[in-house]
PDB file of N, CA and C in Angstrom:
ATOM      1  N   UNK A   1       0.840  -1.184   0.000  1.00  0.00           N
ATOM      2  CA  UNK A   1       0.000   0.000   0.000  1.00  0.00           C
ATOM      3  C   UNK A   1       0.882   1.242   0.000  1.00  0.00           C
ATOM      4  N   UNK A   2       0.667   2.104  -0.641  1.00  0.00           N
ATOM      5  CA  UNK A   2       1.477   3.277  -0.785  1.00  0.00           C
ATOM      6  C   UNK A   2       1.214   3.722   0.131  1.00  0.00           C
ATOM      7  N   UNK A   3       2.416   4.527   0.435  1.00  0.00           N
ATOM      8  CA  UNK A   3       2.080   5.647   1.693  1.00  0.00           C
ATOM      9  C   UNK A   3       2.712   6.783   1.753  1.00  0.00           C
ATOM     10  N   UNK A   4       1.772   7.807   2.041  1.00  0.00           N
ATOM     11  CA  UNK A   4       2.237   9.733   1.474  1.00  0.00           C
ATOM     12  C   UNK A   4       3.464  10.339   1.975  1.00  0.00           C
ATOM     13  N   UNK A   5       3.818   9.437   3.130  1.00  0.00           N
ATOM     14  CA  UNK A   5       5.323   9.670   3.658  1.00  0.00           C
ATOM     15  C   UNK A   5       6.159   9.184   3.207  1.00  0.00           C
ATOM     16  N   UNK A   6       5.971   8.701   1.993  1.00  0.00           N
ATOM     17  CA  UNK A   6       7.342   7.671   1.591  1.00  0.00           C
ATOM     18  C   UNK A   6       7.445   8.946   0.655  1.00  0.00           C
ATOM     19  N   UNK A   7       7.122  10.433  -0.048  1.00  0.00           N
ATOM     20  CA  UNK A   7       7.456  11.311  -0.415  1.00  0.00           C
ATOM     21  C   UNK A   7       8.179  11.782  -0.285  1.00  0.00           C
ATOM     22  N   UNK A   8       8.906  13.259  -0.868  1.00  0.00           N
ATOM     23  CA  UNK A   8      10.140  14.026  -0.481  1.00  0.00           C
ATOM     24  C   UNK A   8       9.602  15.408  -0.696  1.00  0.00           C
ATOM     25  N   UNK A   9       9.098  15.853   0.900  1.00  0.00           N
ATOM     26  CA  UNK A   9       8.388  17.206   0.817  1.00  0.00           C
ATOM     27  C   UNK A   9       9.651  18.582   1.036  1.00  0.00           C
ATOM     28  N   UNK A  10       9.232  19.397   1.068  1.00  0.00           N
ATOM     29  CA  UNK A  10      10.227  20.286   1.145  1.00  0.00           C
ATOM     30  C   UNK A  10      10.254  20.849   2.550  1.00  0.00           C
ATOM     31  N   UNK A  11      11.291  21.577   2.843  1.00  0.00           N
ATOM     32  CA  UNK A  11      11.174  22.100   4.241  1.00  0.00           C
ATOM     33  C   UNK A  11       9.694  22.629   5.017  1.00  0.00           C
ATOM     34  N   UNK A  12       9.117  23.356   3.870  1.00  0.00           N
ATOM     35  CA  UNK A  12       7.463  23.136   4.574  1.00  0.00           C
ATOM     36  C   UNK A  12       6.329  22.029   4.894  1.00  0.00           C
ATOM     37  N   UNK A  13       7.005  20.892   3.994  1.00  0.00           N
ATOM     38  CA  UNK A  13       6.147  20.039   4.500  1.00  0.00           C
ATOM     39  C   UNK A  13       5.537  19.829   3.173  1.00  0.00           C
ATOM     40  N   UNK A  14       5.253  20.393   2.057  1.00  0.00           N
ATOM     41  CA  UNK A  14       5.090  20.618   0.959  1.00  0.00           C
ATOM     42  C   UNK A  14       5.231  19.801  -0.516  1.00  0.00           C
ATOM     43  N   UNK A  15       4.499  19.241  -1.571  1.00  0.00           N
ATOM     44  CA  UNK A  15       5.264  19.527  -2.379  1.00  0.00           C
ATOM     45  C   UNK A  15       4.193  19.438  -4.048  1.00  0.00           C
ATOM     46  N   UNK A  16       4.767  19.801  -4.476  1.00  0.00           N
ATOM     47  CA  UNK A  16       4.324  20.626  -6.269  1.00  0.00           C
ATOM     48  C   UNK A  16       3.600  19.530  -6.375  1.00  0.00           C
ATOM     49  N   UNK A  17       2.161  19.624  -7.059  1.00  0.00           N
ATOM     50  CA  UNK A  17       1.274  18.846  -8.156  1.00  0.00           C
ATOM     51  C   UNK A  17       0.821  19.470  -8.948  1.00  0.00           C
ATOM     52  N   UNK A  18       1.288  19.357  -9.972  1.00  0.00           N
ATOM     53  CA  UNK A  18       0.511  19.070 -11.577  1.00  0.00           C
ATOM     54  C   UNK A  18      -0.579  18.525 -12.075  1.00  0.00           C
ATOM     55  N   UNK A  19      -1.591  19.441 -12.058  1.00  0.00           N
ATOM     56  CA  UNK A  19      -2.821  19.053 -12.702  1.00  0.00           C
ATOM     57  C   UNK A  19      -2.468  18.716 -13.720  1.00  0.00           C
ATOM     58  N   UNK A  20      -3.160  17.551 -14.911  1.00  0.00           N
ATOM     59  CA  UNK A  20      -3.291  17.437 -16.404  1.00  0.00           C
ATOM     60  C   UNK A  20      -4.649  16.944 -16.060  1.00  0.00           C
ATOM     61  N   UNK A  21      -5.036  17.157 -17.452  1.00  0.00           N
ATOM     62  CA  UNK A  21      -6.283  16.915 -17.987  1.00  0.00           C
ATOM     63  C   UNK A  21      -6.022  15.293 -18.451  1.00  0.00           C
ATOM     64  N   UNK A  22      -7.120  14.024 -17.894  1.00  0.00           N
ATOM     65  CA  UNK A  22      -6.572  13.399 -18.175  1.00  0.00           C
ATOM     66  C   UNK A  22      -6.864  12.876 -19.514  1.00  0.00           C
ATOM     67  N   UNK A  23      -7.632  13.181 -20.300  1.00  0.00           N
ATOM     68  CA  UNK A  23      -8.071  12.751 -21.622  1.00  0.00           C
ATOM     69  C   UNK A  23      -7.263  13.856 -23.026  1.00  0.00           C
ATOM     70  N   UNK A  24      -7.404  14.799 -22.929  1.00  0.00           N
ATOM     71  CA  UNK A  24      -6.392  15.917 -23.565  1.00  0.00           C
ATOM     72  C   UNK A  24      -5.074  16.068 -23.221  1.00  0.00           C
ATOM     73  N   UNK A  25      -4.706  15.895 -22.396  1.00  0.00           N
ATOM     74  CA  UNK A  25      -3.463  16.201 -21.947  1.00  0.00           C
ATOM     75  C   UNK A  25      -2.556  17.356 -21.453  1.00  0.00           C
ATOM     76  N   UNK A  26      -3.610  18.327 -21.338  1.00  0.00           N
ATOM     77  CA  UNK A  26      -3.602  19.805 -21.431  1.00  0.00           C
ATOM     78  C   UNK A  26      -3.078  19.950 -19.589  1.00  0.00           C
ATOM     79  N   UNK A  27      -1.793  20.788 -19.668  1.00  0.00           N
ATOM     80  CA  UNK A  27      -1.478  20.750 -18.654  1.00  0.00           C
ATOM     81  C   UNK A  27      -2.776  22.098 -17.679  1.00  0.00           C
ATOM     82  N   UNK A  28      -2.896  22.027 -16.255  1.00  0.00           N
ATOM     83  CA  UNK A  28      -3.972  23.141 -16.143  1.00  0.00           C
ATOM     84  C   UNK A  28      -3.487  23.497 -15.037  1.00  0.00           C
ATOM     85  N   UNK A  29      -2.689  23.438 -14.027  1.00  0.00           N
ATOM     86  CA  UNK A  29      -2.056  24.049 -12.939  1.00  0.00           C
ATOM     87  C   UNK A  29      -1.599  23.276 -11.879  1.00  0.00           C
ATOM     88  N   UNK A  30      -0.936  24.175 -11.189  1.00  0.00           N
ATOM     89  CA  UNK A  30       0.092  23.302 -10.314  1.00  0.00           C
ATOM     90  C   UNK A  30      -0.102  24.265  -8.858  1.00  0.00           C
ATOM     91  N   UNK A  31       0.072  23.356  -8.114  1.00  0.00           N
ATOM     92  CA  UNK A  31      -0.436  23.956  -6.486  1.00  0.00           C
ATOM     93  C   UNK A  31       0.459  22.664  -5.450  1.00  0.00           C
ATOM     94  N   UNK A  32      -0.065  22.767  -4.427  1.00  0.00           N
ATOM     95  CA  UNK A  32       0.940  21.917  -3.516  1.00  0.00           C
ATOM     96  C   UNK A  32       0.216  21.093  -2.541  1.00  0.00           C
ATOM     97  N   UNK A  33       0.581  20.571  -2.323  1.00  0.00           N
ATOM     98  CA  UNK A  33       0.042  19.222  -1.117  1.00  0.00           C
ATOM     99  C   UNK A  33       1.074  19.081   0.037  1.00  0.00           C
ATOM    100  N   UNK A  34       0.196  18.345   1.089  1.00  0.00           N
ATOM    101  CA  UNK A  34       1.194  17.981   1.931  1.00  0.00           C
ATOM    102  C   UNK A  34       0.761  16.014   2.192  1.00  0.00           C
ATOM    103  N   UNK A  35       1.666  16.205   3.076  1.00  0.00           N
ATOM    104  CA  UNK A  35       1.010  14.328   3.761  1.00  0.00           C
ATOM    105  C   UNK A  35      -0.482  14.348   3.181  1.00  0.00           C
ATOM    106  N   UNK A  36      -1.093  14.919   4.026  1.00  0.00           N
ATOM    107  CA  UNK A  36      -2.351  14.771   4.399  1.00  0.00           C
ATOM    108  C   UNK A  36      -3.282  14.841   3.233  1.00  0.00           C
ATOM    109  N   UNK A  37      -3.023  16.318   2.543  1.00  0.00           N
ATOM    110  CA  UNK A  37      -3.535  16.143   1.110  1.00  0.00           C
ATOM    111  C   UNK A  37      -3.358  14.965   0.207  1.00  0.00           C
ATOM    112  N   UNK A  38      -2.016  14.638   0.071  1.00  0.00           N
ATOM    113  CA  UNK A  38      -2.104  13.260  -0.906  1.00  0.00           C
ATOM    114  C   UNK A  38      -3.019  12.474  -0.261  1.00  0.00           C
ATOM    115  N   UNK A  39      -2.433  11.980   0.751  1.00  0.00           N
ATOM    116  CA  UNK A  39      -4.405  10.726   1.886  1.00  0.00           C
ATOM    117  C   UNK A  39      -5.355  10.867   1.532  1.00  0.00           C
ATOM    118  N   UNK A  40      -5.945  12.520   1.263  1.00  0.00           N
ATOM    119  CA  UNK A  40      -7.315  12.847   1.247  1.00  0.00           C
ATOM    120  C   UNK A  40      -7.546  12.594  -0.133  1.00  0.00           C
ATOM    121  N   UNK A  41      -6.873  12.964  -0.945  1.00  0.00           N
ATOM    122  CA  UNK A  41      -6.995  12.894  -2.962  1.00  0.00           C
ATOM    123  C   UNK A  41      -7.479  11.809  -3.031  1.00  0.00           C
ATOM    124  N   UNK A  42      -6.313  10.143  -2.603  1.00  0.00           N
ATOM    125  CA  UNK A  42      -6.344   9.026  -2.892  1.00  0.00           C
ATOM    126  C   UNK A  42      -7.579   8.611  -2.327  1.00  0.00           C
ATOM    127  N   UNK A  43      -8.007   9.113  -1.041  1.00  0.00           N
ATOM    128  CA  UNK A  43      -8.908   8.321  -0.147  1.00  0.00           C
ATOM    129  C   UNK A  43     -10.488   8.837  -1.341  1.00  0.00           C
ATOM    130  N   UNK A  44     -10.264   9.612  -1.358  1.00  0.00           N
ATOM    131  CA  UNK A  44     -11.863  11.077  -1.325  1.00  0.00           C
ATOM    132  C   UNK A  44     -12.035  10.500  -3.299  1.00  0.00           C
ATOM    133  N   UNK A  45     -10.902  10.730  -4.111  1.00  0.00           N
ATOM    134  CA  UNK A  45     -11.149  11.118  -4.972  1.00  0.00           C
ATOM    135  C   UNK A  45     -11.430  12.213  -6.282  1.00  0.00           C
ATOM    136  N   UNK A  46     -11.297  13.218  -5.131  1.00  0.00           N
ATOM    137  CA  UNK A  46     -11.400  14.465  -4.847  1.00  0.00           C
ATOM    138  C   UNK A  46     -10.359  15.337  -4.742  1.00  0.00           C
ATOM    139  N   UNK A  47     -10.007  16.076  -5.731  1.00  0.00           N
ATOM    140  CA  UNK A  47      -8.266  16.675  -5.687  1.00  0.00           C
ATOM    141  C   UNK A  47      -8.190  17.554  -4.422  1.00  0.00           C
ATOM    142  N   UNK A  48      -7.022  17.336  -3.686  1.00  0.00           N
ATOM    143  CA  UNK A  48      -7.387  17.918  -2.069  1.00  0.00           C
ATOM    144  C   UNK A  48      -5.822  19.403  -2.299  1.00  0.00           C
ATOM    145  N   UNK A  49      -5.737  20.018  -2.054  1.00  0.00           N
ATOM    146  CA  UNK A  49      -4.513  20.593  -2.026  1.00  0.00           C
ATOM    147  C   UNK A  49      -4.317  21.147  -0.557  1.00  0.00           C
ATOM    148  N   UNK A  50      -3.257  21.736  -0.630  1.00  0.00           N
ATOM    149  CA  UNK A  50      -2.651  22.736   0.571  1.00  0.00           C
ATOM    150  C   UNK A  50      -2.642  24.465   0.360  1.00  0.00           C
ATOM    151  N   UNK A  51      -3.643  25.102   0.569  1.00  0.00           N
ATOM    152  CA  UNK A  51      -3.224  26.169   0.814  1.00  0.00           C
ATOM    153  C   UNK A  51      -2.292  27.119   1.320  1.00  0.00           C
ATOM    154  N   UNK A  52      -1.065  27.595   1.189  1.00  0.00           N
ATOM    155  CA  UNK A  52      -0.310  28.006   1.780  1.00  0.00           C
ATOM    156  C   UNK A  52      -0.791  29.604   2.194  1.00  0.00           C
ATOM    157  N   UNK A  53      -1.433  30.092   1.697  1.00  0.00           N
ATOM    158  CA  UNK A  53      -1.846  31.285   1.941  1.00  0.00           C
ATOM    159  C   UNK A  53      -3.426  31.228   2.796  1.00  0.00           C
ATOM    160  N   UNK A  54      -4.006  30.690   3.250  1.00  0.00           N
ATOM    161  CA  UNK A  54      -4.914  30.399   3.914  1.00  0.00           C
ATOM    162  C   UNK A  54      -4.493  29.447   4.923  1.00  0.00           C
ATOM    163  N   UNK A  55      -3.457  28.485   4.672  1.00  0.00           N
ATOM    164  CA  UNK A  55      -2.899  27.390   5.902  1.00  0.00           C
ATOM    165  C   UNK A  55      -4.184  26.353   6.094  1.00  0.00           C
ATOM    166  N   UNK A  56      -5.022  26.173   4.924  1.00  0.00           N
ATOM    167  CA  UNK A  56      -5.740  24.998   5.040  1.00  0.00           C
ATOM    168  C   UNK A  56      -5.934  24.032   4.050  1.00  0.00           C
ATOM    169  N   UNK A  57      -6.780  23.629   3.974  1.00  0.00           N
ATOM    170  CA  UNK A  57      -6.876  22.520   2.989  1.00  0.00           C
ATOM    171  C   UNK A  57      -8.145  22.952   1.873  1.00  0.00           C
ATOM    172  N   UNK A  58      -7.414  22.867   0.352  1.00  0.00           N
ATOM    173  CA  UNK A  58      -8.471  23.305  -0.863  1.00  0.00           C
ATOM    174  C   UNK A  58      -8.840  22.372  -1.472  1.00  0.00           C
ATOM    175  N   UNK A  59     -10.327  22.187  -1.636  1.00  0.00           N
ATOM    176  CA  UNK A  59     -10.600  20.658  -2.241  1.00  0.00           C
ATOM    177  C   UNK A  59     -11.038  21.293  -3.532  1.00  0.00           C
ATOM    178  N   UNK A  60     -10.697  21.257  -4.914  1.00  0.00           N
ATOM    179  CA  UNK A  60     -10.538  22.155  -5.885  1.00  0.00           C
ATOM    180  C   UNK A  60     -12.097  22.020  -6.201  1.00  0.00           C
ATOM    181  N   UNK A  61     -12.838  23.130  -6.213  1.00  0.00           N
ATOM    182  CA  UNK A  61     -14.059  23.343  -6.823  1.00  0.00           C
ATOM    183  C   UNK A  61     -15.249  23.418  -5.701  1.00  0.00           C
ATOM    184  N   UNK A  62     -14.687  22.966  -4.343  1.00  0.00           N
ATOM    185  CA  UNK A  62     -15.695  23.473  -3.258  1.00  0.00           C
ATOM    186  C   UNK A  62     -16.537  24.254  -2.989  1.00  0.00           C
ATOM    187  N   UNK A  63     -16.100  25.540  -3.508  1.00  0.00           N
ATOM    188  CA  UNK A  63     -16.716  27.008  -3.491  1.00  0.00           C
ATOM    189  C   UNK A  63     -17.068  27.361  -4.942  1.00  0.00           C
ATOM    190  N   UNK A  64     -16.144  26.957  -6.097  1.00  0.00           N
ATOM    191  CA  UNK A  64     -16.501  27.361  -7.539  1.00  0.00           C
ATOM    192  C   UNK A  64     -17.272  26.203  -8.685  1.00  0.00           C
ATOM    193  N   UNK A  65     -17.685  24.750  -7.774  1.00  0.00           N
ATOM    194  CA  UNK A  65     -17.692  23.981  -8.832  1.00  0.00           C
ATOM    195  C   UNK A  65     -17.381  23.662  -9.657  1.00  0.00           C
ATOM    196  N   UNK A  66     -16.424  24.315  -9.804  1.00  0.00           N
ATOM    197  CA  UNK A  66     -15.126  23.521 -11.149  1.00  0.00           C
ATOM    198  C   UNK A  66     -13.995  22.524 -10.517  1.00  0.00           C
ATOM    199  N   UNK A  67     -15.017  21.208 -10.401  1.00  0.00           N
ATOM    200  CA  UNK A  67     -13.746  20.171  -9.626  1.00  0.00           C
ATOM    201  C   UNK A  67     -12.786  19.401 -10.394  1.00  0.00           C
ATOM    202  N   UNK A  68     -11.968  18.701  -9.761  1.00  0.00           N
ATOM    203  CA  UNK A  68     -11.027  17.828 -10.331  1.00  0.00           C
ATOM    204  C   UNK A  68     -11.142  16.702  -9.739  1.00  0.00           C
ATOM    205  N   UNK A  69     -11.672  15.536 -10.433  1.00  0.00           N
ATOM    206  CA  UNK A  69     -12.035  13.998 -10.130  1.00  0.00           C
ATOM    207  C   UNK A  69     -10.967  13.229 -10.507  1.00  0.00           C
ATOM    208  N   UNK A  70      -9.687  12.879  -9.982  1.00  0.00           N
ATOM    209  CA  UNK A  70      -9.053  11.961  -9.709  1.00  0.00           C
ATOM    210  C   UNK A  70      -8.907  10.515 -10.570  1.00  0.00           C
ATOM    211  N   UNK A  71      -8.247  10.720 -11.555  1.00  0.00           N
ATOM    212  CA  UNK A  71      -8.066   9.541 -12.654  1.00  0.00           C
ATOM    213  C   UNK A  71      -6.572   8.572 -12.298  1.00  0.00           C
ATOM    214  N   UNK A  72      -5.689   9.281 -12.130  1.00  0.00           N
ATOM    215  CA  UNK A  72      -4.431   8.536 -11.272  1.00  0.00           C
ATOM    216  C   UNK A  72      -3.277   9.973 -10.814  1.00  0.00           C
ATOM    217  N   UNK A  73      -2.914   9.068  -9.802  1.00  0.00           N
ATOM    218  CA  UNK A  73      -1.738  10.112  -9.076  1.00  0.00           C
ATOM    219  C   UNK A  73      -0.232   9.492  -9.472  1.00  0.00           C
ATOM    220  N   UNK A  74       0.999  10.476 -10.161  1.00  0.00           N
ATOM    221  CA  UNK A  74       1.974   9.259 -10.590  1.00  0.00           C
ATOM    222  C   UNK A  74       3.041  10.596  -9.734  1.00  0.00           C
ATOM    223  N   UNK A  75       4.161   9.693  -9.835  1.00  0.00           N
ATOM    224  CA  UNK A  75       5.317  10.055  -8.636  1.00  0.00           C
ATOM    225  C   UNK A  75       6.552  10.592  -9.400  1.00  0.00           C
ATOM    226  N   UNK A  76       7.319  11.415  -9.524  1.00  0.00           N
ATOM    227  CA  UNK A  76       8.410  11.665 -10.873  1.00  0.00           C
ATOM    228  C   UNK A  76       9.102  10.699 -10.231  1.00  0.00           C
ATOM    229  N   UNK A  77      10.434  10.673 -10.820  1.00  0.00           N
ATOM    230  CA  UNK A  77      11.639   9.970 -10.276  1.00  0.00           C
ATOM    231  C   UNK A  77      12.330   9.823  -9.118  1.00  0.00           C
ATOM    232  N   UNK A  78      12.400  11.361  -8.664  1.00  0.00           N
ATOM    233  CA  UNK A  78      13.068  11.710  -7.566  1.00  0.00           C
ATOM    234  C   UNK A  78      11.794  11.556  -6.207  1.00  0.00           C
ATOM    235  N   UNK A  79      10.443  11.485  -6.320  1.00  0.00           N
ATOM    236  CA  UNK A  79       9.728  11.499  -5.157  1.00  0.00           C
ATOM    237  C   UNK A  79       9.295  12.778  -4.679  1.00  0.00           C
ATOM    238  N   UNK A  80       9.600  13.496  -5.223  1.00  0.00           N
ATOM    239  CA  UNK A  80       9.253  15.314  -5.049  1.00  0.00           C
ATOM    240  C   UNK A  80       8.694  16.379  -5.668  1.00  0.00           C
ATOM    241  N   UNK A  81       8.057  15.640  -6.449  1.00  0.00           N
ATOM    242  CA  UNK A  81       6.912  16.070  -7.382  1.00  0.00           C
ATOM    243  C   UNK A  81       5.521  15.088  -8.103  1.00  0.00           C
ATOM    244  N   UNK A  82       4.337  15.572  -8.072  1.00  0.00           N
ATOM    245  CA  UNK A  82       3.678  14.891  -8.325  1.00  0.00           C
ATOM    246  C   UNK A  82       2.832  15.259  -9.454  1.00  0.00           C
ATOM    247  N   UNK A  83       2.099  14.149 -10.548  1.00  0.00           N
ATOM    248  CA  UNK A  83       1.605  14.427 -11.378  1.00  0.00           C
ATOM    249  C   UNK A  83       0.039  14.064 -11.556  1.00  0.00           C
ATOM    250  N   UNK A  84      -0.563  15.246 -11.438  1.00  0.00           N
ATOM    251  CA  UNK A  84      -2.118  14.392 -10.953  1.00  0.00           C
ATOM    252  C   UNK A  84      -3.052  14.517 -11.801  1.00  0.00           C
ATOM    253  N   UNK A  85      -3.175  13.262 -12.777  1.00  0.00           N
ATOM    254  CA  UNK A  85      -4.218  13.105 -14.023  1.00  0.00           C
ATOM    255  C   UNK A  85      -5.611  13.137 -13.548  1.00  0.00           C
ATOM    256  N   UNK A  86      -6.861  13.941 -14.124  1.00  0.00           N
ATOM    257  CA  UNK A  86      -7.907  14.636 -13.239  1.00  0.00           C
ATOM    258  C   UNK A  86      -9.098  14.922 -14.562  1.00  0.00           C
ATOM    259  N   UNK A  87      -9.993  14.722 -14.492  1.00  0.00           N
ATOM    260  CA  UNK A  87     -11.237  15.098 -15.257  1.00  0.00           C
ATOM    261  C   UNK A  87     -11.641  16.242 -14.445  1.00  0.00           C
ATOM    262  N   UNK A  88     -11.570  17.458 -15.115  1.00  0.00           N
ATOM    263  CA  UNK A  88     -11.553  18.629 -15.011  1.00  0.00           C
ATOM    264  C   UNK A  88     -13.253  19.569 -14.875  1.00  0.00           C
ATOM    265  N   UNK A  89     -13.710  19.915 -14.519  1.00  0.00           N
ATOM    266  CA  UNK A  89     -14.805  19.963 -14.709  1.00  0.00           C
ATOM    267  C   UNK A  89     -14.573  21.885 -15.032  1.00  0.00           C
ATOM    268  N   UNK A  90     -15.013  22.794 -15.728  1.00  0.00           N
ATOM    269  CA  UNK A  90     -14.953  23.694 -15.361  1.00  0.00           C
ATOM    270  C   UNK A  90     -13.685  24.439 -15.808  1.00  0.00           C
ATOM    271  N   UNK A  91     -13.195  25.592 -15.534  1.00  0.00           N
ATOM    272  CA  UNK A  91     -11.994  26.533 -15.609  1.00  0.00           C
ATOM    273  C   UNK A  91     -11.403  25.797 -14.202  1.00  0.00           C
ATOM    274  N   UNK A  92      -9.978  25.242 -14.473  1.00  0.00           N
ATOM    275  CA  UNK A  92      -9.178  25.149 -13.521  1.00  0.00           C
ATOM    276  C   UNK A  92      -8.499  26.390 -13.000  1.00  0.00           C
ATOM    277  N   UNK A  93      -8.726  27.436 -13.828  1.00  0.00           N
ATOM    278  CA  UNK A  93      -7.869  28.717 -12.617  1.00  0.00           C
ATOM    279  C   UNK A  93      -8.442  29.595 -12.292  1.00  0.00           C
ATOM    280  N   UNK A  94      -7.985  30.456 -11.539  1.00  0.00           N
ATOM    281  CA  UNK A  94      -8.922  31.217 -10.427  1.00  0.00           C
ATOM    282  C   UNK A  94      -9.836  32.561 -11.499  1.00  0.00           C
ATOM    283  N   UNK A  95      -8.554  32.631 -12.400  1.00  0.00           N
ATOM    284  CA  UNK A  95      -9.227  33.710 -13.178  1.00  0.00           C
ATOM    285  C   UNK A  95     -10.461  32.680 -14.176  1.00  0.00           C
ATOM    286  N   UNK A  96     -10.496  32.216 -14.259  1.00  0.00           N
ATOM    287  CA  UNK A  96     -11.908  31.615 -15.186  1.00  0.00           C
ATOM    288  C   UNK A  96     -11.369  31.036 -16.401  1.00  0.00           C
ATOM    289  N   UNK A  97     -10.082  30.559 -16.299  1.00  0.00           N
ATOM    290  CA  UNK A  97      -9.695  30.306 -17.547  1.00  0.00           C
ATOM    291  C   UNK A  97      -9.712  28.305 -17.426  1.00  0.00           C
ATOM    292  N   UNK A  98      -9.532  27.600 -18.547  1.00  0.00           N
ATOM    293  CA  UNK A  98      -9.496  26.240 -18.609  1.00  0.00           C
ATOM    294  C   UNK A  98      -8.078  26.023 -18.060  1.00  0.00           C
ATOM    295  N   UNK A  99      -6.789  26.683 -17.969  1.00  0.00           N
ATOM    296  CA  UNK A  99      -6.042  26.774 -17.186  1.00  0.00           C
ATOM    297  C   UNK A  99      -4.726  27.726 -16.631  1.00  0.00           C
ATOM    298  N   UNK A 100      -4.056  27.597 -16.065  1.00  0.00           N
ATOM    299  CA  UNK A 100      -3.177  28.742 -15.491  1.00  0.00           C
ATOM    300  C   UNK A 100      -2.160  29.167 -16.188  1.00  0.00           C
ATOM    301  N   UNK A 101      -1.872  28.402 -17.071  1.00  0.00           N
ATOM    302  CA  UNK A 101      -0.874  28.497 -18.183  1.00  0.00           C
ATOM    303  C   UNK A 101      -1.184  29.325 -19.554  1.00  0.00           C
ATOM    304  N   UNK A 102      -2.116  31.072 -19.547  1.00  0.00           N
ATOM    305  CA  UNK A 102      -2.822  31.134 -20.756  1.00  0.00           C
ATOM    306  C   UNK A 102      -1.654  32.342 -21.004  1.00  0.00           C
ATOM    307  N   UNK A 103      -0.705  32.371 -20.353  1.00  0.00           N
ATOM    308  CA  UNK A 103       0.508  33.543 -20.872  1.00  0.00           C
ATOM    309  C   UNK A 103       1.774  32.806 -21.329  1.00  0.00           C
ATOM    310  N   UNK A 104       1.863  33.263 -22.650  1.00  0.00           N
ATOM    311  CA  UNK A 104       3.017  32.641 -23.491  1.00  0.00           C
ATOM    312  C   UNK A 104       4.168  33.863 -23.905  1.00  0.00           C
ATOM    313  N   UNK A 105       5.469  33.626 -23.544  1.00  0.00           N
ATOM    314  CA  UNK A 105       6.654  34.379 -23.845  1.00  0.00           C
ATOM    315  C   UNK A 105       6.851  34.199 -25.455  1.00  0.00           C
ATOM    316  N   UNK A 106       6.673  34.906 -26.417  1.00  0.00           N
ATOM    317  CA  UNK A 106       7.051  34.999 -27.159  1.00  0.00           C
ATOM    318  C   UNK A 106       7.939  36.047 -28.259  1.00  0.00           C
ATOM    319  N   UNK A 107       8.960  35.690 -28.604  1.00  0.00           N
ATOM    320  CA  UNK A 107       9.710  36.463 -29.602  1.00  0.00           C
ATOM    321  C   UNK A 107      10.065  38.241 -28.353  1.00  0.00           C
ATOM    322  N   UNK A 108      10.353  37.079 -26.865  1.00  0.00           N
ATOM    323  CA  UNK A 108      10.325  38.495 -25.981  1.00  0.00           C
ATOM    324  C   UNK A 108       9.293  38.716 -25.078  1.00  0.00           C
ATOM    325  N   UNK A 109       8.040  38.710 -26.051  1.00  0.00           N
ATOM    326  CA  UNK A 109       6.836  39.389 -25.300  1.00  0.00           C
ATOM    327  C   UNK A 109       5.610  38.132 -24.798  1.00  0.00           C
ATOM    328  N   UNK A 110       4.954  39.172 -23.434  1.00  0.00           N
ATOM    329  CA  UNK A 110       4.295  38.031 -23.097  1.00  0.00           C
ATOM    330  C   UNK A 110       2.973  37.960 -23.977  1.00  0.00           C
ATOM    331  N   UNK A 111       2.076  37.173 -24.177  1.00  0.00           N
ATOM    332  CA  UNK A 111       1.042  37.231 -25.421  1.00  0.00           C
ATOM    333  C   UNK A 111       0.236  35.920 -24.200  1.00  0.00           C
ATOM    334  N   UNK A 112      -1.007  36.790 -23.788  1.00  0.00           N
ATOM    335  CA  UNK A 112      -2.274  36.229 -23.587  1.00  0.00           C
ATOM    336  C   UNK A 112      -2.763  34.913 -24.778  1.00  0.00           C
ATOM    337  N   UNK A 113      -2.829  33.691 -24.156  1.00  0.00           N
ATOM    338  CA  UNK A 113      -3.456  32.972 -25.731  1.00  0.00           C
ATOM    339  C   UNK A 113      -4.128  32.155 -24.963  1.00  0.00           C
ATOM    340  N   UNK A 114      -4.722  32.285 -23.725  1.00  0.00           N
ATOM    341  CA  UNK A 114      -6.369  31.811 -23.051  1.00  0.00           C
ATOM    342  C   UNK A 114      -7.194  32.770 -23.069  1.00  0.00           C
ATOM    343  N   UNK A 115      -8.552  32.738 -23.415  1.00  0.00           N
ATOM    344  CA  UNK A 115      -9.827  34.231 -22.523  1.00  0.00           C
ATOM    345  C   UNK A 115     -10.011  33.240 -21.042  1.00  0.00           C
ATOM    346  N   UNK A 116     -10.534  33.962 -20.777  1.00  0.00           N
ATOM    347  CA  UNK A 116     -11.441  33.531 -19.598  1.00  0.00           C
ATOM    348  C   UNK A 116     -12.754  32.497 -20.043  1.00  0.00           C
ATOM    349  N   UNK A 117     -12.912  31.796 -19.682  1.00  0.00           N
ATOM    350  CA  UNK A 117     -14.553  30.473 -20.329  1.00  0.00           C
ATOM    351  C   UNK A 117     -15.542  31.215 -19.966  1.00  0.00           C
ATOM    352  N   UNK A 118     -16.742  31.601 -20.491  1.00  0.00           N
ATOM    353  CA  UNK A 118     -17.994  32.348 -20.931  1.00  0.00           C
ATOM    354  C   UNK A 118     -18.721  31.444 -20.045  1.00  0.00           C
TER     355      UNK A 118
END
């Protein structure tokens, strides 16, 4: 049985997950977990994160209904990052967009290439 401590969190206790979309592949944002969050994801189903700026626990879509349902959780190499494949329901980012990634550096400049979802 896996277990969330066999991880490699960072001095906070912490560490990076990667939303993807799991049918598109579309990466949609990255936020952080601790112990407890990974337990709750695997247990619930239910993408659980860590708030660091509130110091609690965000179960993605609680308050906005745009959740993330839990298709598989995979581990990189090193144990210190996680990759969490998710049926997306909704805009995964706060601004209303399908995800957090809608600013692209190009030729220099940054260039908007998400709107916000209607």
């Amino acid at each position: 049985m896996f277990d969330p401590l066999s991880l490699k969190y960072d001095a906070n206790g912490l560490i990076p997950a990667i939303a993807q979309d799991a049918t598109s592949s579309e990466v949609l944002m990255m936020a952080w977990m601790n112990a407890e969050a990974v337990a709750k994801t695997l247990e619930t189903g239910r993408v659980t994160y860590w708030s660091r700026s509130r110091q609690s626990f965000w179960i993605k879509g609680e308050t906005s209904g745009h959740t993330q349902e839990l298709v598989e959780m995979r581990v990189d190499c090193d144990s210190d990052c996680l990759l969490v494949l998710v049926h997306q329901t909704g805009a995964a980012c706060h601004t209303n967009r399908r995800s957090c990634f809608y600013t692209a550096i190009r030729d220099g400049d940054e260039v908007e290439i998400l709107q916000p979802m209607s």
